[in-house]
Protein backbone atom coordinates (compact mmCIF):
# COMPACT_ATOMS: atom_id res chain seq x y z
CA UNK A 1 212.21 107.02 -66.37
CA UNK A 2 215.68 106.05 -66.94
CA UNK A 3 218.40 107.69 -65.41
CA UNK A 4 221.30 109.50 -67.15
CA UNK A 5 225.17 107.94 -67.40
CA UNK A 6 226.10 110.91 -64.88
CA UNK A 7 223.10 109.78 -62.21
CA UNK A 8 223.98 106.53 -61.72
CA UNK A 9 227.56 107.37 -60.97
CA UNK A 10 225.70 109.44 -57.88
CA UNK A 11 225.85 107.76 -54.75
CA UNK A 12 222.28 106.46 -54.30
CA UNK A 13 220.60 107.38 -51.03
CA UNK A 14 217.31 105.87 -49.48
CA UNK A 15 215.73 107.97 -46.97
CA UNK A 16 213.44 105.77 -44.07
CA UNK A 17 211.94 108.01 -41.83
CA UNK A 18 208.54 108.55 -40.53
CA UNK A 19 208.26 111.86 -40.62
CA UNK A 20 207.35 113.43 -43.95
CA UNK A 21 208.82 116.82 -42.70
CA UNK A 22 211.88 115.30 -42.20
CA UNK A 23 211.98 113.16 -45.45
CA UNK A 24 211.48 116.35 -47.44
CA UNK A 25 214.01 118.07 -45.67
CA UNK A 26 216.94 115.61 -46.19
CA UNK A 27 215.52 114.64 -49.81
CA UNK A 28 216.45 118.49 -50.72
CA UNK A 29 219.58 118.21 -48.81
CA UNK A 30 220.85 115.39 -50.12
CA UNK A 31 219.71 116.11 -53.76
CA UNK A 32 221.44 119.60 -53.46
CA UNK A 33 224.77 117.96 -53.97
CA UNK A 34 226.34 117.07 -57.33
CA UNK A 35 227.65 113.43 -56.15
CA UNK A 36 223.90 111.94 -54.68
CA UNK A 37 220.79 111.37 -55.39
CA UNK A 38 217.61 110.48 -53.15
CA UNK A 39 216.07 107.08 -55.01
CA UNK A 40 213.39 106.67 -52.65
CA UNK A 41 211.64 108.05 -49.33
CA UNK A 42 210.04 105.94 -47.21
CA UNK A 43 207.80 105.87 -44.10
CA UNK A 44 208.67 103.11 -42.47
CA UNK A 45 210.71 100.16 -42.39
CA UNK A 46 208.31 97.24 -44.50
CA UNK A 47 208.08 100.28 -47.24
CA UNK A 48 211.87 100.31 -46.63
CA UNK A 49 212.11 96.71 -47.55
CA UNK A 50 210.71 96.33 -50.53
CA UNK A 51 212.59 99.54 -52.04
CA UNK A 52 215.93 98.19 -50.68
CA UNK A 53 215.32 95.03 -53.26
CA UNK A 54 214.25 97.30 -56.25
CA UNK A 55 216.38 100.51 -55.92
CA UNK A 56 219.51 99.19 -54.63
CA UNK A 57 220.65 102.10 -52.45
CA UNK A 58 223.77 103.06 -52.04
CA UNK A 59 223.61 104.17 -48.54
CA UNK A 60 220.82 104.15 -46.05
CA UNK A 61 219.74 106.81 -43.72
CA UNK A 62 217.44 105.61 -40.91
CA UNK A 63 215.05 106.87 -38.06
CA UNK A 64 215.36 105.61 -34.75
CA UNK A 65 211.59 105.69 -33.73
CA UNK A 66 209.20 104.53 -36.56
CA UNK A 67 205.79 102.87 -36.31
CA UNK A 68 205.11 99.19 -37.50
CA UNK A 69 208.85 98.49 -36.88
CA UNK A 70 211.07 100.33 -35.34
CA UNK A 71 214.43 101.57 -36.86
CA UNK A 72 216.76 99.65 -34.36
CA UNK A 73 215.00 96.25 -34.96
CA UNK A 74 214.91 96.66 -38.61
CA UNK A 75 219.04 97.93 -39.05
CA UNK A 76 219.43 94.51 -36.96
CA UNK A 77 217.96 92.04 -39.17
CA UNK A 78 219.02 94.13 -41.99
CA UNK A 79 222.60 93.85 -41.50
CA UNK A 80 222.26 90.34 -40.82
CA UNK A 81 220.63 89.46 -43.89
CA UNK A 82 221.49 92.38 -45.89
CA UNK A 83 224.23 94.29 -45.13
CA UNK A 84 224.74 97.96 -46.32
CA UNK A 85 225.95 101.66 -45.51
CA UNK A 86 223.73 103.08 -42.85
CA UNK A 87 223.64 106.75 -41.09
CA UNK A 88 221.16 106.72 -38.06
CA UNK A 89 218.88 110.24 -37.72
CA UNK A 90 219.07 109.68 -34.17
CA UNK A 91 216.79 112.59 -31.49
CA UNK A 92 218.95 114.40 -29.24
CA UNK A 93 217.38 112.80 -25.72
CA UNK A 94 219.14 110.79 -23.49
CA UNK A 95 216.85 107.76 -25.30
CA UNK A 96 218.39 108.89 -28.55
CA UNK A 97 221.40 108.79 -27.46
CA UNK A 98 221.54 105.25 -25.42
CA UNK A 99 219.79 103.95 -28.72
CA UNK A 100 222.36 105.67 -31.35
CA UNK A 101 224.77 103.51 -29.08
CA UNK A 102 223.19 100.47 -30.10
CA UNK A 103 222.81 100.96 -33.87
CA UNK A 104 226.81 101.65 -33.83
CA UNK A 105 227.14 98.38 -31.96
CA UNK A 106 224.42 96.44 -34.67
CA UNK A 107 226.62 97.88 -37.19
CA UNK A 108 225.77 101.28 -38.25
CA UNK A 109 228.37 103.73 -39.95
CA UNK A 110 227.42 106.87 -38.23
CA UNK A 111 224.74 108.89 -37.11
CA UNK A 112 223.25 112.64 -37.41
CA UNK A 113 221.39 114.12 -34.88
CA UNK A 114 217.95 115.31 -34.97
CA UNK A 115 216.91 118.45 -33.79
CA UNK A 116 214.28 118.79 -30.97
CA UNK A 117 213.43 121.91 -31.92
CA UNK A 118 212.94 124.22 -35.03
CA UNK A 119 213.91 121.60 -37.21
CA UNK A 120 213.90 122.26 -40.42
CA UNK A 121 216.86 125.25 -39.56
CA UNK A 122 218.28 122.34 -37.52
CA UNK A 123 218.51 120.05 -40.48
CA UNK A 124 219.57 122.91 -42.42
CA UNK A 125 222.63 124.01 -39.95
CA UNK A 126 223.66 120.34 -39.77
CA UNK A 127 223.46 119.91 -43.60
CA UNK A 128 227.11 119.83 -44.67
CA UNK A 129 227.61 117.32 -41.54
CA UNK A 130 224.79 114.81 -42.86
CA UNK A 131 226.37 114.83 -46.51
CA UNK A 132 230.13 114.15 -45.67
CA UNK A 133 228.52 111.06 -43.44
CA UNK A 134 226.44 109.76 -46.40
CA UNK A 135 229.60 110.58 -48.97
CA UNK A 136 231.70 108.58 -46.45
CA UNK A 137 229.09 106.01 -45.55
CA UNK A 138 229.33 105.19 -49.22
CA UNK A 139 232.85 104.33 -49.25
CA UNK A 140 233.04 102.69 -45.34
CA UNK A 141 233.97 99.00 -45.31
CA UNK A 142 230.69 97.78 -43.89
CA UNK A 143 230.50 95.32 -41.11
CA UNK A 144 227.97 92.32 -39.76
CA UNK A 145 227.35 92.69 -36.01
CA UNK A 146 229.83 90.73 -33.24
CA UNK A 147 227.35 87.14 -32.17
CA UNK A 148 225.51 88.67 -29.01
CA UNK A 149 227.73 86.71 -26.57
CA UNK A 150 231.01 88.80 -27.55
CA UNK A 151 229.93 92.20 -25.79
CA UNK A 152 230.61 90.89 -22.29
CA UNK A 153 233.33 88.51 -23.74
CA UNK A 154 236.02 90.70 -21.79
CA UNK A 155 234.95 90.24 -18.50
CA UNK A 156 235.66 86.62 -18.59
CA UNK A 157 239.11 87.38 -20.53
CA UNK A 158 241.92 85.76 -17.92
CA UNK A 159 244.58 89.10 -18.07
CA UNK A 160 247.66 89.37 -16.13
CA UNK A 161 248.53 91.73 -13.67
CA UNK A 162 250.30 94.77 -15.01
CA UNK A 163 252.56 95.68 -11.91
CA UNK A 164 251.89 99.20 -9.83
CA UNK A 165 254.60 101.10 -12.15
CA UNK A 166 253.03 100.31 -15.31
CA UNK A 167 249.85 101.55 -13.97
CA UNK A 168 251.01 104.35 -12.65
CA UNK A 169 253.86 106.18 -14.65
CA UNK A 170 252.40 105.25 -18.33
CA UNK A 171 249.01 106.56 -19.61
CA UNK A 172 247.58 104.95 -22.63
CA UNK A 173 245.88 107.46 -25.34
CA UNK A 174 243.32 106.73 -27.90
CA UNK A 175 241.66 108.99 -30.91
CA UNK A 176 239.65 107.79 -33.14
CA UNK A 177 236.54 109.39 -35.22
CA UNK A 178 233.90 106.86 -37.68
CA UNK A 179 233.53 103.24 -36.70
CA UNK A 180 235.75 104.25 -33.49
CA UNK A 181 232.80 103.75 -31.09
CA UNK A 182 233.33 100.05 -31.73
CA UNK A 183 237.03 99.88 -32.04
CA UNK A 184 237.46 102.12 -28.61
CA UNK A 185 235.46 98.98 -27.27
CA UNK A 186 237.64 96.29 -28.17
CA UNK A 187 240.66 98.03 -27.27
CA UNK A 188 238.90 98.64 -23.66
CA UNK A 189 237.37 94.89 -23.09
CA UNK A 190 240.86 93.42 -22.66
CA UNK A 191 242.00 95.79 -20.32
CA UNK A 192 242.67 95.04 -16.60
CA UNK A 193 241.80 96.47 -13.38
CA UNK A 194 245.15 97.69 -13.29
CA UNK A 195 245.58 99.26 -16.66
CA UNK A 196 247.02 102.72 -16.85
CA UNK A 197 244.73 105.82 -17.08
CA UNK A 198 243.52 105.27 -20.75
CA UNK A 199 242.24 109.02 -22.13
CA UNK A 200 239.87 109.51 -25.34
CA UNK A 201 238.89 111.70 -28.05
CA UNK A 202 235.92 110.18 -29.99
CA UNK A 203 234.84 112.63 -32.43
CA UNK A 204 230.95 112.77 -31.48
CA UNK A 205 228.43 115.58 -31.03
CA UNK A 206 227.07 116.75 -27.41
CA UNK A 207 224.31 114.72 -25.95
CA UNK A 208 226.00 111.39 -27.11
CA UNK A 209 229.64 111.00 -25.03
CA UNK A 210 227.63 110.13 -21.42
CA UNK A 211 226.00 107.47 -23.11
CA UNK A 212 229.11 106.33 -24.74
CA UNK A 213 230.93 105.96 -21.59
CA UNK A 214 227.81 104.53 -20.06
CA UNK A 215 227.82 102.01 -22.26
CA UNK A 216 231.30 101.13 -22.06
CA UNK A 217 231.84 100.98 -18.18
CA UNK A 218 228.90 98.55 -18.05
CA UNK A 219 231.03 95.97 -20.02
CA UNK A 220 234.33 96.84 -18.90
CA UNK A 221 236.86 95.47 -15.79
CA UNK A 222 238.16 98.90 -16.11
CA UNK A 223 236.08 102.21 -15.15
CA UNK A 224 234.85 104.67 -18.09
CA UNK A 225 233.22 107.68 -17.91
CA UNK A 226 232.85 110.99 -19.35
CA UNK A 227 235.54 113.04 -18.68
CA UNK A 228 235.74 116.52 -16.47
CA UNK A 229 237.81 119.01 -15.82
CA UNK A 230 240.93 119.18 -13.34
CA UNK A 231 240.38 115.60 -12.51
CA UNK A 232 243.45 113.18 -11.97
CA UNK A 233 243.77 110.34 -14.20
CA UNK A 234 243.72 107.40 -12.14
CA UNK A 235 244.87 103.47 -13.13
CA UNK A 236 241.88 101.81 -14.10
CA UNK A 237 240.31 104.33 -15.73
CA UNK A 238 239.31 105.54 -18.73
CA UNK A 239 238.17 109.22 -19.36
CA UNK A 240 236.08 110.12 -22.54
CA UNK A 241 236.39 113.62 -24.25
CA UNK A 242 232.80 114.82 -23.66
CA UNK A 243 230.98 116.21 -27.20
CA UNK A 244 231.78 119.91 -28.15
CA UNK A 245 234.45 120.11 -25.45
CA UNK A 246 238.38 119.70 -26.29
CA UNK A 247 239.96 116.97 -24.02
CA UNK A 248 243.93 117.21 -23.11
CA UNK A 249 246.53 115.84 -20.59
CA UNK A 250 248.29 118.29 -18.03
CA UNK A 251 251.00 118.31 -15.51
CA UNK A 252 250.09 118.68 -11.85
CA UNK A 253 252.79 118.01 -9.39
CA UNK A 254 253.35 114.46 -9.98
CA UNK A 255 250.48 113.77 -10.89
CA UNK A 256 248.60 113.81 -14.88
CA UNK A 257 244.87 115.42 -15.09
CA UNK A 258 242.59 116.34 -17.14
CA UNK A 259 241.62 119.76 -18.89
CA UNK A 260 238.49 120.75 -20.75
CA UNK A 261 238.66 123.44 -23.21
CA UNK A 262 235.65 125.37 -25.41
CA UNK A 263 238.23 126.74 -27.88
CA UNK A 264 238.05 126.98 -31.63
CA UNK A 265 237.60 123.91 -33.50
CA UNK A 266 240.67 122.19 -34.67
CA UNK A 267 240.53 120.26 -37.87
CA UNK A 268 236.57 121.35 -38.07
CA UNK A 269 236.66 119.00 -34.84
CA UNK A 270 235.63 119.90 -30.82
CA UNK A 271 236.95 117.46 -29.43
CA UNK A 272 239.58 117.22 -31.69
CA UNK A 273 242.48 114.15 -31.26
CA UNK A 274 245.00 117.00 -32.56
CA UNK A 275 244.73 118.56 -29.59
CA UNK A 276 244.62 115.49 -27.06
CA UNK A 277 247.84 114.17 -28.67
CA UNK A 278 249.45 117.36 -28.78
CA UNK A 279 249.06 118.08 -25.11
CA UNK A 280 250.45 114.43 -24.13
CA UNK A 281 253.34 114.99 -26.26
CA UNK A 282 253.96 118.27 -24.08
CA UNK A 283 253.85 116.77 -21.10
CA UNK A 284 253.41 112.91 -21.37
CA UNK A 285 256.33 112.30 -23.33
CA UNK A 286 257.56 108.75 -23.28
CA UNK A 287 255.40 107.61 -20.81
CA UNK A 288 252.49 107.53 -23.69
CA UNK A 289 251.26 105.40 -25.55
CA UNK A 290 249.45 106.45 -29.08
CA UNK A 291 246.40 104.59 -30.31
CA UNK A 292 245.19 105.82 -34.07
CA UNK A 293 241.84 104.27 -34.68
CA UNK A 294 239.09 104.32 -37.52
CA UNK A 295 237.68 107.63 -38.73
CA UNK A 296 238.34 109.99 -41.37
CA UNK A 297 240.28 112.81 -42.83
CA UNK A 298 243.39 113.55 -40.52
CA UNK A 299 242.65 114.84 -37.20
CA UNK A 300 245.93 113.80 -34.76
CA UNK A 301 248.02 112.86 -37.36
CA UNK A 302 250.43 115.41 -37.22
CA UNK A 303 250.26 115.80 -33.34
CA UNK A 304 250.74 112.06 -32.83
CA UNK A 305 254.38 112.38 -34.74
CA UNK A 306 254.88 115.21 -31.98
CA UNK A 307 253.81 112.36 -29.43
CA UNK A 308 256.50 110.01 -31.32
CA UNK A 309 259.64 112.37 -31.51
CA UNK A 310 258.67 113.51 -27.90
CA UNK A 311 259.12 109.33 -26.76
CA UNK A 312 255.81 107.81 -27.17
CA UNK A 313 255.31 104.45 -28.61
CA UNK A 314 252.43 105.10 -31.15
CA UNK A 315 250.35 101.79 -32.67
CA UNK A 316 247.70 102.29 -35.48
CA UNK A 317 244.63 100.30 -36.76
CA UNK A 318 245.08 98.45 -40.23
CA UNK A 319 243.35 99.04 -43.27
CA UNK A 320 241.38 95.47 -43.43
CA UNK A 321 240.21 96.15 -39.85
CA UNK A 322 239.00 100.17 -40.01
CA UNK A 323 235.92 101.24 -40.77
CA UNK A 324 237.47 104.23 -42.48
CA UNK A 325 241.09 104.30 -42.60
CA UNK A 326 241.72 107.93 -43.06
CA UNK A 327 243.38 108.61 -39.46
CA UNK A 328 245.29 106.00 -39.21
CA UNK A 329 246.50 106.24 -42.94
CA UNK A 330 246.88 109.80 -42.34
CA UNK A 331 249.10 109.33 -39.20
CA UNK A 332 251.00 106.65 -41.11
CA UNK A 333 252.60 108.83 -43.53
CA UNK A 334 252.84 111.79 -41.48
CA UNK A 335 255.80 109.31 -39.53
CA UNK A 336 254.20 109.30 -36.30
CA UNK A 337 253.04 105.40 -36.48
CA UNK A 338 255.89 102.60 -34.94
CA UNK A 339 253.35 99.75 -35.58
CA UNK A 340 250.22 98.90 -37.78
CA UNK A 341 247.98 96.06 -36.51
CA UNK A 342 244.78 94.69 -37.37
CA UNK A 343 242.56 95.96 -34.22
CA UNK A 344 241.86 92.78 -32.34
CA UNK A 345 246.10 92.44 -31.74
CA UNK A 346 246.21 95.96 -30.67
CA UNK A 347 245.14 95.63 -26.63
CA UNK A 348 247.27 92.47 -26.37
CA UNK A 349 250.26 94.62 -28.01
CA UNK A 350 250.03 97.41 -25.82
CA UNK A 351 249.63 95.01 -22.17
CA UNK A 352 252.59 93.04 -23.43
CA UNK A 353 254.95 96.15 -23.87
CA UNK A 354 253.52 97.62 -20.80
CA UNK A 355 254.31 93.95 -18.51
CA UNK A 356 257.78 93.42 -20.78
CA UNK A 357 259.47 96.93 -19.30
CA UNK A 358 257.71 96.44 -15.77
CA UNK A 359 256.67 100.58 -16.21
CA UNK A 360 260.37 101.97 -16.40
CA UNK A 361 261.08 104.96 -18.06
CA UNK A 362 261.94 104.72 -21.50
CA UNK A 363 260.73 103.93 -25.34
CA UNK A 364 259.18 100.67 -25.87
């Protein structure tokens, strides 16, 4: 049966997921909205294969844990032979979550997260998430994985010494939503023992952030983890806005901490980089420095030109090298943006204005 002039300017979705429950369940979520279609279902990954070659999907969503091959094995020889839009359906377990991790690392756009329980009303709730991935999926600039060898690349990365004021005075702050799980790393590989406290809002659901940070402080010279509250922000460091929790910067004494907050969403966002980058312009000032990474719609853009007319020295991610460049774009012509650089220049940027004004107190 052919398809009309108006369905094949749908964005064409294959589901691959084990469970026929589940493949129902997104099929009528998916085929609810006026822009998609589902072209196929299937149950596992060697089903998955042969409908990739005849239907020619658009965008891919994929289970973690399927039987004759599992999901994470087949996105990795997919995107090396093959490469596409893919959205992970990714459990809510600490498993899940260390193997979401992974697909974002082989090259996955995003992921949803599977309920544990009830979950056709968890599928249901999460519905207008799992579309706006899959819409933006479709669009994302789609990338092969980094050769094996490049994840621990950093640690042998010869870095200079920053100098104690640097470290000390300056904090360095990053937000960043889809394709920033990869970006946040290679800002973070290049970054010395010395570094200044580096503070985080990834946009990403609960469950997810510990593995995140994990993840990252396993590669990294300097230390991440998952951020909590009241705790001073220490050289070195990195702190990571845990899911569902707001992250910002405070005052105390001389010293910065951090501050966790449940409050409304901001943006449709908890954690939201609005209000990280608001709070450092507050009480930061000049002594920040701005990151603007991958990820869509606008979250932080107007709150990093607050961080800009309040002193800080604000860099953001180019075009060629996001993901999705709606942050960065967004921040761009809200005025809040000094530079734009492809990603891989943007660690060396920020450590050379950090070593060129030795940590004294002014713009850079």
């Amino acid at each position: 049966m052919l398809m009309s002039e108006s369905q094949t300017r749908r964005i064409k979705v294959l589901i691959v997921d084990d469970s026929a429950l589940i493949r129902s369940l997104l099929s009528e979520i998916i085929n609810r909205q006026p822009d998609m279609v589902v072209v196929g279902a299937a149950p596992d990954p060697i089903v998955a294969r042969d409908m990739i070659r005849n239907l020619n999907p658009d965008v891919l969503t994929l289970d973690v844990e399927m039987p004759r091959m599992d999901g994470i094995e087949f996105l990795e020889k997919l995107m090396r032979l093959h490469p596409m839009p893919v959205v992970m359906v990714s459990t809510m377990t600490q498993q899940g979550a260390e193997t979401t991790m992974r697909a974002l690392e082989l090259g996955a756009v995003d992921f949803v997260a599977k309920p544990k329980l009830d979950v056709s009303k968890g599928m249901q709730a999460s519905a207008n998430d799992l579309v706006e991935k899959v819409r933006l999926a479709a669009t994302a600039r789609v990338r092969r994985p980094a050769p094996p060898s490049s994840a621990s690349a950093g640690k042998a990365t010869p870095v200079l010494a920053l100098g104690s004021r640097a470290s000390t005075e300056k904090l360095i702050i990053i937000g960043a939503s889809t394709g920033g799980t990869e970006a946040i790393k290679a800002v973070l590989l290049p970054m010395p023992p010395d570094a200044p406290g580096i503070v985080i809002t990834q946009h990403m659901p609960p469950g997810f952030t510990k593995s995140f940070a994990q993840r990252l402080d396993s590669l990294c010279k300097i230390s991440v983890k998952e951020a909590e509250d009241g705790e001073r922000i220490l050289p070195g460091h990195a702190y990571i806005a845990p899911g569902d929790y707001h992250l910002l910067v405070k005052k105390s004494g001389a010293n910065y901490v951090t501050a966790l907050s449940s409050g409304e969403p901001v943006n449709r966002h908890r954690p939201s980089v609005e209000v990280l980058f608001r709070s450092v312009a507050q009480c930061v000032g000049s002594n920040a420095i701005g990151i603007m990474l991958t990820g869509m719609g606008k979250d932080g853009a107007a709150a990093m030109l607050e961080m800009k007319r309040a002193g800080a020295f604000n860099v953001a991610q180019d075009e060629s090298t996001c993901v999705v460049f709606g942050m960065p774009k967004e921040a761009i012509a809200a005025g809040g943006v000094d530079e734009v650089l492809p990603l891989g220049d943007i660690p060396k940027r920020v450590l050379g204005a950090l070593r060129a004004i030795g940590g004294v107190r002014h713009r850079i």
